[in-house]
Each structure stands twice: as C-alpha cells, then as structure tokens.
Protein backbone atom coordinates (compact mmCIF):
# COMPACT_ATOMS: atom_id res chain seq x y z
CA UNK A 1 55.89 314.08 -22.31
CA UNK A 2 58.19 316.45 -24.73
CA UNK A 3 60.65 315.04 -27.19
CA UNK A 4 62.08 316.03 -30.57
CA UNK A 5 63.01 313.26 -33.09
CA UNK A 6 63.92 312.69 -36.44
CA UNK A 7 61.71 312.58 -39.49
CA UNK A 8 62.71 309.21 -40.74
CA UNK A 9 63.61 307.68 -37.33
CA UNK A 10 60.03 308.00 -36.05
CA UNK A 11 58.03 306.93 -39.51
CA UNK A 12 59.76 304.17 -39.44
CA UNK A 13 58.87 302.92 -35.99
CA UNK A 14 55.50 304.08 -36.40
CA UNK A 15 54.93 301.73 -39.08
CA UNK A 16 56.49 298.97 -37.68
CA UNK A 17 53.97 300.01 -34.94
CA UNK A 18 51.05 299.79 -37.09
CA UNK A 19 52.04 296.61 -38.82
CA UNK A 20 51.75 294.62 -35.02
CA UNK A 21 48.35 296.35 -34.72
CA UNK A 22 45.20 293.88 -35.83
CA UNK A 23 42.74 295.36 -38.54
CA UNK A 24 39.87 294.69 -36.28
CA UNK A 25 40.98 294.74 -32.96
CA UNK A 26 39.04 293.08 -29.80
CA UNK A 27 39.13 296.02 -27.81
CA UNK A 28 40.18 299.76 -28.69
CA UNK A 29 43.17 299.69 -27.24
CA UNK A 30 44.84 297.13 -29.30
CA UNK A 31 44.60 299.71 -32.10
CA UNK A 32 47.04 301.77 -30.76
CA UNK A 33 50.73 302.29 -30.43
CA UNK A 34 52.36 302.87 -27.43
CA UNK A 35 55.01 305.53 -27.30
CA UNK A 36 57.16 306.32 -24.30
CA UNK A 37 59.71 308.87 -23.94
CA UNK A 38 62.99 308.28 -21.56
CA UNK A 39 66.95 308.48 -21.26
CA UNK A 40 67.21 309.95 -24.71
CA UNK A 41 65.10 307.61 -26.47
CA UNK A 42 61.68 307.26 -27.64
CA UNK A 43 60.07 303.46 -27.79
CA UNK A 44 57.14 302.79 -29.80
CA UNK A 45 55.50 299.12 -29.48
CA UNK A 46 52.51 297.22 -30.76
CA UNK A 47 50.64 294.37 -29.79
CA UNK A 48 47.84 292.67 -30.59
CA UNK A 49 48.19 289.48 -28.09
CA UNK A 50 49.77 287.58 -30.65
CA UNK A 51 52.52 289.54 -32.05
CA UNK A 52 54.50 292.50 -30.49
CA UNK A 53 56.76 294.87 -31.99
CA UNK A 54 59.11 296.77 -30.15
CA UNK A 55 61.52 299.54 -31.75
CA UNK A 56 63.72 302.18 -29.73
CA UNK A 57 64.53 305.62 -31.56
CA UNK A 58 67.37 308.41 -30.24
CA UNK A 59 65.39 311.68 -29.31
CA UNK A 60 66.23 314.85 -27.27
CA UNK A 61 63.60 314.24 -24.42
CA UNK A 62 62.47 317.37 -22.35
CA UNK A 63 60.05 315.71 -20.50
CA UNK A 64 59.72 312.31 -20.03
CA UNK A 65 56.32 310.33 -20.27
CA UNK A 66 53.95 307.79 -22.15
CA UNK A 67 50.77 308.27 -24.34
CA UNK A 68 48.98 305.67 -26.56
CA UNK A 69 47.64 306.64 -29.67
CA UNK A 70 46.23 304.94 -33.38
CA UNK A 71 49.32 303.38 -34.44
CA UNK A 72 47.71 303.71 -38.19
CA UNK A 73 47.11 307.25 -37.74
CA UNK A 74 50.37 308.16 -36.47
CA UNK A 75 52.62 305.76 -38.97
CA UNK A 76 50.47 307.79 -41.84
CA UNK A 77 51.55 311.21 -40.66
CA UNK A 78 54.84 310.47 -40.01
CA UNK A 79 55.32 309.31 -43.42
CA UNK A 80 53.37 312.48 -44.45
CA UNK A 81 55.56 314.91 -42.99
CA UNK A 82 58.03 316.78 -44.32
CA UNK A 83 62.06 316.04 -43.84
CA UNK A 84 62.49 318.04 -41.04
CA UNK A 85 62.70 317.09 -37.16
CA UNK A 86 59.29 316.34 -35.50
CA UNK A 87 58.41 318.09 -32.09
CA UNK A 88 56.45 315.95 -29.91
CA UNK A 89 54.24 316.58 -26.97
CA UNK A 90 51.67 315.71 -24.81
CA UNK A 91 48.80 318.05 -23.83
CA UNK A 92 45.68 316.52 -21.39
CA UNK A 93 44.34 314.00 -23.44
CA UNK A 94 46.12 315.00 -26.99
CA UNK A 95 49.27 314.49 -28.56
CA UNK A 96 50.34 317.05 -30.98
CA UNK A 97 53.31 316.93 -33.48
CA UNK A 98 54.63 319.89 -34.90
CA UNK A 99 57.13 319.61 -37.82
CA UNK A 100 57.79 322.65 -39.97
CA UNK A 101 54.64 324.74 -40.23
CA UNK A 102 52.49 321.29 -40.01
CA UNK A 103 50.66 320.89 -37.02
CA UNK A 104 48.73 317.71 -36.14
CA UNK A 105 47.20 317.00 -33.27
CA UNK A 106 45.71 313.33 -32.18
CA UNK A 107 43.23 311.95 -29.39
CA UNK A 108 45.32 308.99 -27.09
CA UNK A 109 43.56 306.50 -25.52
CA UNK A 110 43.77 305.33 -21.70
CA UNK A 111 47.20 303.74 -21.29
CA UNK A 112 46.76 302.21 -18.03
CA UNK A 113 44.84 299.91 -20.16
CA UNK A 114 47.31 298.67 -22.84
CA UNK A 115 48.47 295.02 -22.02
CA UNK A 116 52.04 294.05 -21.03
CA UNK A 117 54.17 292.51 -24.02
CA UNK A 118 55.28 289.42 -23.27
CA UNK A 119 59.81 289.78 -22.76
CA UNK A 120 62.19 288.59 -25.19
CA UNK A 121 62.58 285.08 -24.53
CA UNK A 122 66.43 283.90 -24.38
CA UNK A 123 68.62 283.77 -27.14
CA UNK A 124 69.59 280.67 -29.27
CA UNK A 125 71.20 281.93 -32.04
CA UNK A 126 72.43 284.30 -34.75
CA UNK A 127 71.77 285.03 -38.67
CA UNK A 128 72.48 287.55 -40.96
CA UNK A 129 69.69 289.69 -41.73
CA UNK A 130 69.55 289.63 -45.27
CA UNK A 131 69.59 285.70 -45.28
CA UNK A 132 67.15 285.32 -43.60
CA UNK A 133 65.08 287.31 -45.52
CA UNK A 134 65.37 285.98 -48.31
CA UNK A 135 65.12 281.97 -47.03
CA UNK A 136 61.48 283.25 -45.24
CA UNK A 137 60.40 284.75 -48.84
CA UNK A 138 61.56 281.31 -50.34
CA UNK A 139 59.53 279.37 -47.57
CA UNK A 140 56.98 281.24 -46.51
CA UNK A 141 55.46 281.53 -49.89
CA UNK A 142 54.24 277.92 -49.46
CA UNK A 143 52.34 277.79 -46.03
CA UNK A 144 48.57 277.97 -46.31
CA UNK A 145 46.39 281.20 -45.77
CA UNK A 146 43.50 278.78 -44.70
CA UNK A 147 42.93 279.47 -41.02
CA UNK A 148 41.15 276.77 -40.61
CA UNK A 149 44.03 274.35 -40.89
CA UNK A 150 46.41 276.81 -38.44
CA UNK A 151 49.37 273.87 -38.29
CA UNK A 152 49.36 274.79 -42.06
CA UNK A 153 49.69 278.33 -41.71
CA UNK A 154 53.51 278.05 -40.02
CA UNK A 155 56.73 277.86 -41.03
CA UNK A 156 58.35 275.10 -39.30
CA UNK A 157 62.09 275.99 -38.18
CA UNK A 158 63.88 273.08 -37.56
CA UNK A 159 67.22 273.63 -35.34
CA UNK A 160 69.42 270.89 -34.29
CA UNK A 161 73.26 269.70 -35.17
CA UNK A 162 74.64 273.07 -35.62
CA UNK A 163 71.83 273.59 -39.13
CA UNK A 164 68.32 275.37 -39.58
CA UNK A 165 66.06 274.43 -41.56
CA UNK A 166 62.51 275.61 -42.22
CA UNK A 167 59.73 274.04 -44.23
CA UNK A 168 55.98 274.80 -45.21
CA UNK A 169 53.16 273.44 -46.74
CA UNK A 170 49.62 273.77 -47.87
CA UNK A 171 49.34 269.97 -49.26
CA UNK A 172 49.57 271.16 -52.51
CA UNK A 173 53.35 272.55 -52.48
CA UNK A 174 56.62 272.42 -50.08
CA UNK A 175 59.47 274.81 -49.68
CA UNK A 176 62.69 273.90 -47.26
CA UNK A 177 65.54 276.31 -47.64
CA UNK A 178 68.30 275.16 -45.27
CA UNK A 179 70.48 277.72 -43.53
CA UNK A 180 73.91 278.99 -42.39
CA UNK A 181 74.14 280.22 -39.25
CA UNK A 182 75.33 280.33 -35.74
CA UNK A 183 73.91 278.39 -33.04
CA UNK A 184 74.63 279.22 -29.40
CA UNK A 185 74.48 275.80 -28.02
CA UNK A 186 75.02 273.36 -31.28
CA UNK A 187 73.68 270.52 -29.48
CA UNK A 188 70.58 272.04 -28.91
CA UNK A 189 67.19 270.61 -30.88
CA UNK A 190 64.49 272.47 -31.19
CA UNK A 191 61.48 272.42 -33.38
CA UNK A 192 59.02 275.70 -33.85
CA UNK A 193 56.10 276.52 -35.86
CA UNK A 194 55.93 280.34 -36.16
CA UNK A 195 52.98 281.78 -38.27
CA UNK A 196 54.25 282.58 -41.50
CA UNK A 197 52.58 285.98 -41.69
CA UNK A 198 54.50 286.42 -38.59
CA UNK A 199 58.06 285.36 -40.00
CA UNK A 200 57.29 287.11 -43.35
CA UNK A 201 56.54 290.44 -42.34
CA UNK A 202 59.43 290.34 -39.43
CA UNK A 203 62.57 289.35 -41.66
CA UNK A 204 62.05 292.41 -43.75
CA UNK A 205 62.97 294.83 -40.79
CA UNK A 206 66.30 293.48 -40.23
CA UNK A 207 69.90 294.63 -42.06
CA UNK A 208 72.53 293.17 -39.63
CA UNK A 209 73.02 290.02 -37.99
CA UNK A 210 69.48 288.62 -36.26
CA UNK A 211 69.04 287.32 -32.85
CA UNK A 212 66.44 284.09 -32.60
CA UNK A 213 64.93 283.56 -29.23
CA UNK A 214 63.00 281.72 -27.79
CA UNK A 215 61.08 280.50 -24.34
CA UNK A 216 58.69 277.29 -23.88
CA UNK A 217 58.98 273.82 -23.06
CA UNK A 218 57.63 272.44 -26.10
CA UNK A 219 56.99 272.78 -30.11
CA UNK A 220 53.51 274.12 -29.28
CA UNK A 221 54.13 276.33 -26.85
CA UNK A 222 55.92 279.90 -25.41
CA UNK A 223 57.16 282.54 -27.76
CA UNK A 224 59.37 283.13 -30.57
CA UNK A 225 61.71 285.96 -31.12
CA UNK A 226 63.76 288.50 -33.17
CA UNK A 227 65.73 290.89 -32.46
CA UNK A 228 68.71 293.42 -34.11
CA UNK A 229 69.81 296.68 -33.04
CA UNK A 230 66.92 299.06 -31.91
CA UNK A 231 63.57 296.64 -32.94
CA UNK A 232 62.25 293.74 -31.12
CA UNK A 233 59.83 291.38 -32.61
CA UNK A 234 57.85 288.26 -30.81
CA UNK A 235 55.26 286.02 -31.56
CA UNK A 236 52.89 283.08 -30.00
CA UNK A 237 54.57 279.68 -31.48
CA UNK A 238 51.56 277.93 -33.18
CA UNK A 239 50.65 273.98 -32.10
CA UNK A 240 53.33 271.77 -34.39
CA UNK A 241 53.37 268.71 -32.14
CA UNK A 242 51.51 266.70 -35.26
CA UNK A 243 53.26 268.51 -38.14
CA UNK A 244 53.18 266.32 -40.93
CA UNK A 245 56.95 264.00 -41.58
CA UNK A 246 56.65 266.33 -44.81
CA UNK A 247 60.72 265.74 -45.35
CA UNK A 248 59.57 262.28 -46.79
CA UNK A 249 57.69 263.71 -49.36
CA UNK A 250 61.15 264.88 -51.45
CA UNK A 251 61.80 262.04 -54.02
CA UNK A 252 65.04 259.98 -53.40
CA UNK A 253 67.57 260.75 -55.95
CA UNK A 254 67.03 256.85 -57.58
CA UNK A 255 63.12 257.73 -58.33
CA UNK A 256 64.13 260.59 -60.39
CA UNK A 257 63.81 259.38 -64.06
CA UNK A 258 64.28 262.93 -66.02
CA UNK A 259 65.53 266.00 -65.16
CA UNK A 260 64.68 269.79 -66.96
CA UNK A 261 66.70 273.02 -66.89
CA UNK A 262 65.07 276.06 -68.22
CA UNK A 263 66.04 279.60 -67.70
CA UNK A 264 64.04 280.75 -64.79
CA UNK A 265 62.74 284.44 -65.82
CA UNK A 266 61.74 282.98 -69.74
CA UNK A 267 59.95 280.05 -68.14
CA UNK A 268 57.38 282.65 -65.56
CA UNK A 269 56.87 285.21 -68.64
CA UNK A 270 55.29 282.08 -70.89
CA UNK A 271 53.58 280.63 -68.26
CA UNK A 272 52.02 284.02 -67.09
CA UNK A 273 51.05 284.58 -70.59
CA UNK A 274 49.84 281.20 -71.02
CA UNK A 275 47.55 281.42 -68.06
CA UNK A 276 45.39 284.14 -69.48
CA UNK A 277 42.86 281.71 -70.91
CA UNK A 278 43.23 279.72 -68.12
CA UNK A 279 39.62 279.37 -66.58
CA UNK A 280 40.03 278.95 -62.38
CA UNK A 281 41.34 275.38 -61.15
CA UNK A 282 42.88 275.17 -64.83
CA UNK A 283 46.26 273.56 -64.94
CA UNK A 284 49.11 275.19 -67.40
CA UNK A 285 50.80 271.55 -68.91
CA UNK A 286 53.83 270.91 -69.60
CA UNK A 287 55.74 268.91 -72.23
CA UNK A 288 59.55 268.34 -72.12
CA UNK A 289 61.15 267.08 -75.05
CA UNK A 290 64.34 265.49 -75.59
CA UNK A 291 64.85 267.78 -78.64
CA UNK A 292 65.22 270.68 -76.57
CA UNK A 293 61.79 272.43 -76.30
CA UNK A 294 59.45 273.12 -73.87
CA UNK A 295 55.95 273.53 -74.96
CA UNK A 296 53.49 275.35 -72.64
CA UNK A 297 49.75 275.04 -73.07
CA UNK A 298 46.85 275.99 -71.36
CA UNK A 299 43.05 276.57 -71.96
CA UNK A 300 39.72 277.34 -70.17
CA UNK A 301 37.03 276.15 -73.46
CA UNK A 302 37.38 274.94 -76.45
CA UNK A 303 37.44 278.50 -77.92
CA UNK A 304 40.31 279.60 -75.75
CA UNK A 305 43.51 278.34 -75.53
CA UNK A 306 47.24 278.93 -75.29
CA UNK A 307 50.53 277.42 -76.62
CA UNK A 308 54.22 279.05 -76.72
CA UNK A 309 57.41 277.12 -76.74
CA UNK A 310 60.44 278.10 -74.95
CA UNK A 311 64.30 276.09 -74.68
CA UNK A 312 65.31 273.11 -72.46
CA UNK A 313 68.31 271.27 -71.38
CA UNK A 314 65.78 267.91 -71.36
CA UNK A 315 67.63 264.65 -69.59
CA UNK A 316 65.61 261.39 -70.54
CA UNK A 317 64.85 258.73 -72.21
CA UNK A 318 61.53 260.23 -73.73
CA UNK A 319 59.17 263.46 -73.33
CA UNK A 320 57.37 263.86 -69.82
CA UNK A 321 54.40 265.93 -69.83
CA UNK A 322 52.84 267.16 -66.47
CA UNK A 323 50.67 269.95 -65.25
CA UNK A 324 50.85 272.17 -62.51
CA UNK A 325 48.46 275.31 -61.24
CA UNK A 326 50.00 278.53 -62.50
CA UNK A 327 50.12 280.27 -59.90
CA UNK A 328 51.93 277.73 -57.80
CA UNK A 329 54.18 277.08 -60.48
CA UNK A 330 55.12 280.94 -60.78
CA UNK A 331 55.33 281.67 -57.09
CA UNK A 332 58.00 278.62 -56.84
CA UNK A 333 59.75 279.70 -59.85
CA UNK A 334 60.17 283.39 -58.33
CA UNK A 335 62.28 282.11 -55.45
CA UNK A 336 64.59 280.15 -57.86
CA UNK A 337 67.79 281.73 -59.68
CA UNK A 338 68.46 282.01 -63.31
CA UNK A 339 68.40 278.66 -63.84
CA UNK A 340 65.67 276.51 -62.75
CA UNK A 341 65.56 272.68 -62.82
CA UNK A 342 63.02 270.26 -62.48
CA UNK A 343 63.49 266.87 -60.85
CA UNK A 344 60.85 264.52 -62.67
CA UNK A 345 59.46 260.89 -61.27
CA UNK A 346 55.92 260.47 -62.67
CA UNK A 347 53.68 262.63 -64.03
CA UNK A 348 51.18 261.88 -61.76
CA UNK A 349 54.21 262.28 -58.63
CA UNK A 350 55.56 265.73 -57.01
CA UNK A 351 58.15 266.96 -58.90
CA UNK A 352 61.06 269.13 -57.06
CA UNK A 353 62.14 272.64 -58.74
CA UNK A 354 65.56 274.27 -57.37
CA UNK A 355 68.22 276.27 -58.36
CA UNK A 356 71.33 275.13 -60.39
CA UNK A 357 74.10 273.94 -58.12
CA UNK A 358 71.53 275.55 -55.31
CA UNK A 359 71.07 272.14 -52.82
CA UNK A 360 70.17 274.49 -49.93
CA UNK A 361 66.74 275.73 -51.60
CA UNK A 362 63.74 273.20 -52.85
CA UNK A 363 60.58 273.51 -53.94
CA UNK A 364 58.06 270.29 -54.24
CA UNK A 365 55.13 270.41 -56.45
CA UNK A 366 51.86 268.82 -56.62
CA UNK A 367 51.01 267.60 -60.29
CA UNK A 368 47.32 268.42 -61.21
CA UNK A 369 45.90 265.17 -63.13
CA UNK A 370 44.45 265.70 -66.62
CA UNK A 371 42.76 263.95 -69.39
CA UNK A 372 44.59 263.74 -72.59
C-alpha cells in the first residue's frame, strides 16, 4: 500500500477514526483504525461493535492495499504534522508517513482480524446538517450518563406524520426539540432509541444535508444511521420498547398559573455565581415577583450564602418561588435563546423553560423541595 494525501483530509478522518475506537477495548484490535487504499481514495473506519465510523478521503494511490493501525496514534500525528501532503506506505509489518522532513513510522496490527462493520441500513430520510446539530445539543444534554439505567441513556427519535421529534430524560429533566425535515415515506412511524453519546458526537461531523437510516423490525432492535458526503456513521439502537409516555409529563397550557421571561445569558451568569456556595445536592431558589425582579439565592451553611437580583417580565397573580439544581438549570438555559421563559404550575410541579416565540424547543424541570 502507497498513497499520498492531504494534510487536513487525513487528520480529519483519523480522528473521526479514533473517536469510534473504545478507551479500553475487549481485544487489541478494536483499538485500531482501519485504512485501505483504492480507486483514488483512501477509507479509514472504526469500530468498536457498537458504533462504526466510516469516512472516504481523495488520494493519489500507487499501490493499493490495507493496514490497521492505533487509530489514537495516528489521529495525533496527523494533527501534528505540518501543512504539507502526507506520503503513506506500507513496509512488512510498519506503516510509515513521511510529510516534509517528518518521518513517523507505526507498528499495524493483524487485519485479517478486524471485524466486519455492520452496512448502512436503508434510508428514511433527510436533514440539514447544522439542524440537527444543534436539536441533538438541545436534547441530548438531558439523557442520563447512568449506565445502569441504559433506556435512560438514549435519545428517543420519534418519526411519524411527516415530523421528528426526539426526547430524553434522566427523571430529573426532559428536552423535546421537534424538527423540520424530509421524510422519504411520510406515512412511515418509527420509534428509535439511539445512545445519546452516539447522536452527540455524530451530528457534529456533518455540514450539508444528513441522511437517517435505518434497518430492524422493531424499537429495540437493528441499527441506526448517518450519513453525508464522504463519512458514514452507525450505531446499535438501544432497547426503547418500555420508554416511559414522558410526553405527558409537559403541563397542559390550563395548569400553567404564572409565566417568567428573563434574558437568557443574565439569568446563567447569576446563577453560576450564585452556586459558588452551593454545597453538593444544594438547590439555587428562585423568587419571581410581580414587581419585576428576580431574586436568586443559594447557600451551603449558615456562614455561606448567596443573593443577587436580576429583571423579569413576571405574569401572576402573586410571587412563585421554586428551586432547581444549578447545574440542570444552567445546562437547560444554554440551549435556550436570548430570551428564556418559564412556564410555572406549582412550586412543588415541573416547570417548562423555552425560547420566546420558540414552540419547537422545551425543556421540563424537576423542582427540588425545600424548607422555608
């Protein structure tokens, strides 16, 4: 195997590579990434049984071939090297790279041994890139990183009457952003939990419109897929056949008895600076006021506490005061816009946050009970 490729071209694969490859992989193997040279073109895949990345490069190939190396150690030297076109080869059990006057050369492992990735599975629909991205970084931010609950740990994509939807959960906090896009059968319902880590990572690497795929009979099984331009990108569905009716949970508009807007970016900055003497487990509370304010408090002991006030467009009949854990309250806050407002029942009930004239985007919210 002999190719020469671009600088940028390969770093980039390599990494996307290295990000399919598991930190502590079952057997040796798994750490690796597989790179095959043909037809002008230079693949480089990962796998680690789970997840498989897939991404073809243009290349001048002399001689055609495939080696398997660390996909860690060869997405860190390409990113190492220096803007100039990398010459590739394959000598016995080495592969050396040669760009400039660097010179590096790495063991491979036995290829014969790498496992098969499982094929794209068949198409269902289309996206934009960039959307997507962003409603995964407005869901995905609520699924659980407990993998002992692993139905908590997806993002549930709901497809069905032309719309997508995807939700998560922890039990603690919800996120559903509902999306446009382009179904190729609009008839067709379908609902998949894909691990969140999964979905999170994946709808970073896309620009242009994404293809979703995907093979199985039911919500627990087969495989779920991406794919735009030269990468490729599947994973194992995880068992959602008992996700929770979690769409229930949102508060009908009739149980809403006050409603908050507060500018978004203002609102994390107090509440970050609030949180300092928060001890662990400590709520941050918060008052509304019909007057206008917002008062923030929080403290760990009697010795340390926290209060700063910030403005409010405050809608009701009296002041609500309710408490939330910082951090949840921050990461739902960072997915809003400028404007964020708060759709209040009880204080002891969930209360919603979304954007302004957003209805597409919500977040739900678990109230922490106190004693005052």
């Amino acid at each position: 195997m002999k190719f020469t490729v671009d600088k940028a071209l390969l770093g980039e694969a390599a990494v996307a590579a290295a990000n399919a490859t598991p930190a502590r992989p079952s057997v040796p193997v798994l750490a690796g990434a597989r790179v095959e040279a043909r037809n002008g073109q230079v693949i480089l895949s990962g796998y680690d049984y789970e997840t498989s990345t897939e991404t073809c490069i243009e290349a001048t190939v002399a001689e055609p071939g495939t080696a398997l190396v660390s996909a860690r150690l060869l997405a860190g030297i390409s990113k190492a090297l220096p803007n100039k076109p990398v010459e590739v080869s394959l000598s016995g059990a080495h592969l050396e790279l040669v760009c400039g006057s660097a010179r590096f050369t790495l063991p491979t492992m036995p290829v014969e041994d790498y496992p098969t990735l499982p094929e794209m599975p068949d198409a269902v629909g289309t996206i934009s890139g960039p959307l997507l991205a962003e409603a995964v970084n407005q869901v995905a931010i609520a699924a659980s990183r407990d993998e002992a609950l692993p139905m908590m740990t997806g993002v549930r994509i709901e497809i069905g009457g032309g719309k997508l939807a995807m939700l998560a959960t922890d039990r603690y906090r919800l996120a559903l952003r509902e999306i446009e896009w382009k179904p190729d059968d609009p008839e067709k319902t379908l609902n998949l939990l894909v691990p969140a880590k999964f979905l999170a990572s994946a709808a970073k690497s896309f620009a242009g419109d994404v293809t979703i795929a995907h093979s199985g009979r039911g919500a627990g099984e087969g495989v779920f897929g991406l794919w735009s331009g030269s990468r490729r990108m599947t994973s194992r569905l995880l068992d959602g056949e008992n996700y929770p009716p979690v769409r229930s949970l949102f508060p009908k508009q009739d149980q809403i008895t006050s409603t908050a807007v507060v500018e978004t970016d203002a609102l994390v900055a107090v509440v970050k600076r609030v949180s300092l003497v928060a001890e662990k487990s400590t709520p941050v509370v918060l008052t509304f006021t019909p007057g206008g304010t917002l008062l923030v408090e929080a403290g760990g002991t009697e010795d340390a506490r926290a209060y700063e006030e910030t403005s409010v467009k405050f809608q009701g009949d009296q002041s609500f005061t309710i408490a939330f854990n910082p951090q949840y309250l921050t990461d739902g806050l960072s997915t809003i816009g400028a404007a964020a407002r708060f759709s209040l029942v009880d204080p002891t009930k969930a209360a919603v946050i979304d954007g302004v004239g957003d209805d597409a985007h919500r977040y739900l919210l678990m109230p922490i009970r106190t004693q005052r």
